[in-house]
Protein backbone atom coordinates (compact mmCIF):
# COMPACT_ATOMS: atom_id res chain seq x y z
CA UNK A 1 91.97 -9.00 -122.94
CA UNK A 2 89.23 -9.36 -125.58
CA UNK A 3 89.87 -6.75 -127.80
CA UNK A 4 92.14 -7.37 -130.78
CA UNK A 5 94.21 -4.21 -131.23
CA UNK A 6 96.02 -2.72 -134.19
CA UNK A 7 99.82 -2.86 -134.19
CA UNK A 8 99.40 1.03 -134.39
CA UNK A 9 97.12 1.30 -131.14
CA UNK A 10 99.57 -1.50 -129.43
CA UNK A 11 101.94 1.01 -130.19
CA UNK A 12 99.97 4.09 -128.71
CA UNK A 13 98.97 2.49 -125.43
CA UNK A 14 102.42 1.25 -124.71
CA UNK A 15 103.44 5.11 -125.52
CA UNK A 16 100.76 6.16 -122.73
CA UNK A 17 101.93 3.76 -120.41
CA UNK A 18 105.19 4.96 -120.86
CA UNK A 19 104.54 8.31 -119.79
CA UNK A 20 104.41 9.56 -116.55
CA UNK A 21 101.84 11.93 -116.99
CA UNK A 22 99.09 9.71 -118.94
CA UNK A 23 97.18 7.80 -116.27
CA UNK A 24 95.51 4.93 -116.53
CA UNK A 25 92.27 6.36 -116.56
CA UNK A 26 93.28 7.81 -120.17
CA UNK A 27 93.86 4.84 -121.38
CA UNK A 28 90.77 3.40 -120.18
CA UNK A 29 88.92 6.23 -121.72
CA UNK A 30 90.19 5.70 -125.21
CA UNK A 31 91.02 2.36 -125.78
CA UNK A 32 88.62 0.59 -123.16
CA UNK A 33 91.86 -1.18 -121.56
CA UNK A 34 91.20 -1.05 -117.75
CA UNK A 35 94.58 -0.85 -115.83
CA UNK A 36 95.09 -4.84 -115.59
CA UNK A 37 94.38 -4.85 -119.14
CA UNK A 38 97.76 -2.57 -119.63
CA UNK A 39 99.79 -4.19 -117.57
CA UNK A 40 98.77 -7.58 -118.74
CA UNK A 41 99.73 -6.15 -122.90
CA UNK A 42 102.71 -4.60 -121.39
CA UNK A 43 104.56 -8.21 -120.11
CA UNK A 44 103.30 -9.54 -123.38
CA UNK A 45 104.28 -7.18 -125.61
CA UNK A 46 108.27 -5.69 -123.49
CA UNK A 47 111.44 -7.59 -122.94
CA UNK A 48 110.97 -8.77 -119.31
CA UNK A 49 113.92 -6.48 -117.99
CA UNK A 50 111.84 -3.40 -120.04
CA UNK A 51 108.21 -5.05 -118.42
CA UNK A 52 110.21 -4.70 -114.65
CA UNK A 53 111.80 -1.69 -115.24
CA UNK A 54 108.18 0.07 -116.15
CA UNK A 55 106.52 -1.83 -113.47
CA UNK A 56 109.29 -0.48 -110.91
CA UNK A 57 108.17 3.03 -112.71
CA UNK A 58 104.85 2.61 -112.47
CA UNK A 59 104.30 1.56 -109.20
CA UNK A 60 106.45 4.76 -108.16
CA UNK A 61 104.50 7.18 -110.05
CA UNK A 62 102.24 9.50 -108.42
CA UNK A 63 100.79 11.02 -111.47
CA UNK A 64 99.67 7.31 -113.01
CA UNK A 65 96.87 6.47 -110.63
CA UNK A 66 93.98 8.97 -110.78
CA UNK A 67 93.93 9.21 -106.84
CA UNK A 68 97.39 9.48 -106.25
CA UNK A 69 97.35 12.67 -108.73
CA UNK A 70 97.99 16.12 -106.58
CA UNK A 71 94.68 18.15 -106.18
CA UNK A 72 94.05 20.30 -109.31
CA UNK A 73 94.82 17.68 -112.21
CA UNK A 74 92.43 17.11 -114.02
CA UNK A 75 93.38 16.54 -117.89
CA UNK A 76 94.92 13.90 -119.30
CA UNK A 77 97.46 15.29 -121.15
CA UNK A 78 99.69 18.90 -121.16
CA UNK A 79 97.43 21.52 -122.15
CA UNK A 80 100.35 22.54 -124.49
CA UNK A 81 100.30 19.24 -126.05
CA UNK A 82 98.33 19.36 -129.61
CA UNK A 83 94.63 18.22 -129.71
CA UNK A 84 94.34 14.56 -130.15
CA UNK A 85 90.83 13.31 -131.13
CA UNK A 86 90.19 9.47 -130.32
CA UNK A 87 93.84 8.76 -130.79
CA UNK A 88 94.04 9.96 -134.41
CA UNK A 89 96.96 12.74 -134.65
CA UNK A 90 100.01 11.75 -134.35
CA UNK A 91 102.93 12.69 -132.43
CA UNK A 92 105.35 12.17 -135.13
């Protein structure tokens, strides 16, 4: 990984990674981490147990892979979810 990140995007991309609707392709889009990328700032950044545990997840998940996604998703996030602009709102 090349880029160097703020704590507060560290923060946001684990978040994504986290969540089983977010795939990687989202993350890709607005942080320019491809999926190795992720995983790669994931075991640096998580307790190993935490790093195997989402791995485990991961790996499971048919919603975190693009074509693994059922036919007819095609957002990134829940269309009840508020409007986030290149990552600026925040959740909280």
């Amino acid at each position: 990984m090349k880029m160097i990140l703020q704590p507060e995007e560290i923060d946001r991309i684990i978040e994504m990674a986290w969540e089983d609707r977010t795939p990687f392709d989202a993350i890709q889009y607005q942080f320019g981490l491809a999926e190795a990328d992720v995983k790669a700032l994931m075991k640096k950044e998580l307790k190993f147990s935490s790093y195997r545990l989402w791995r485990e997840r991961v790996e499971n998940c048919q919603t975190k892979h693009t074509k693994k996604r059922v036919e007819g998703i095609d957002r990134f996030k829940c269309n009840l979810q508020r409007t986030i602009t290149n990552n600026k709102i925040s959740k909280r």
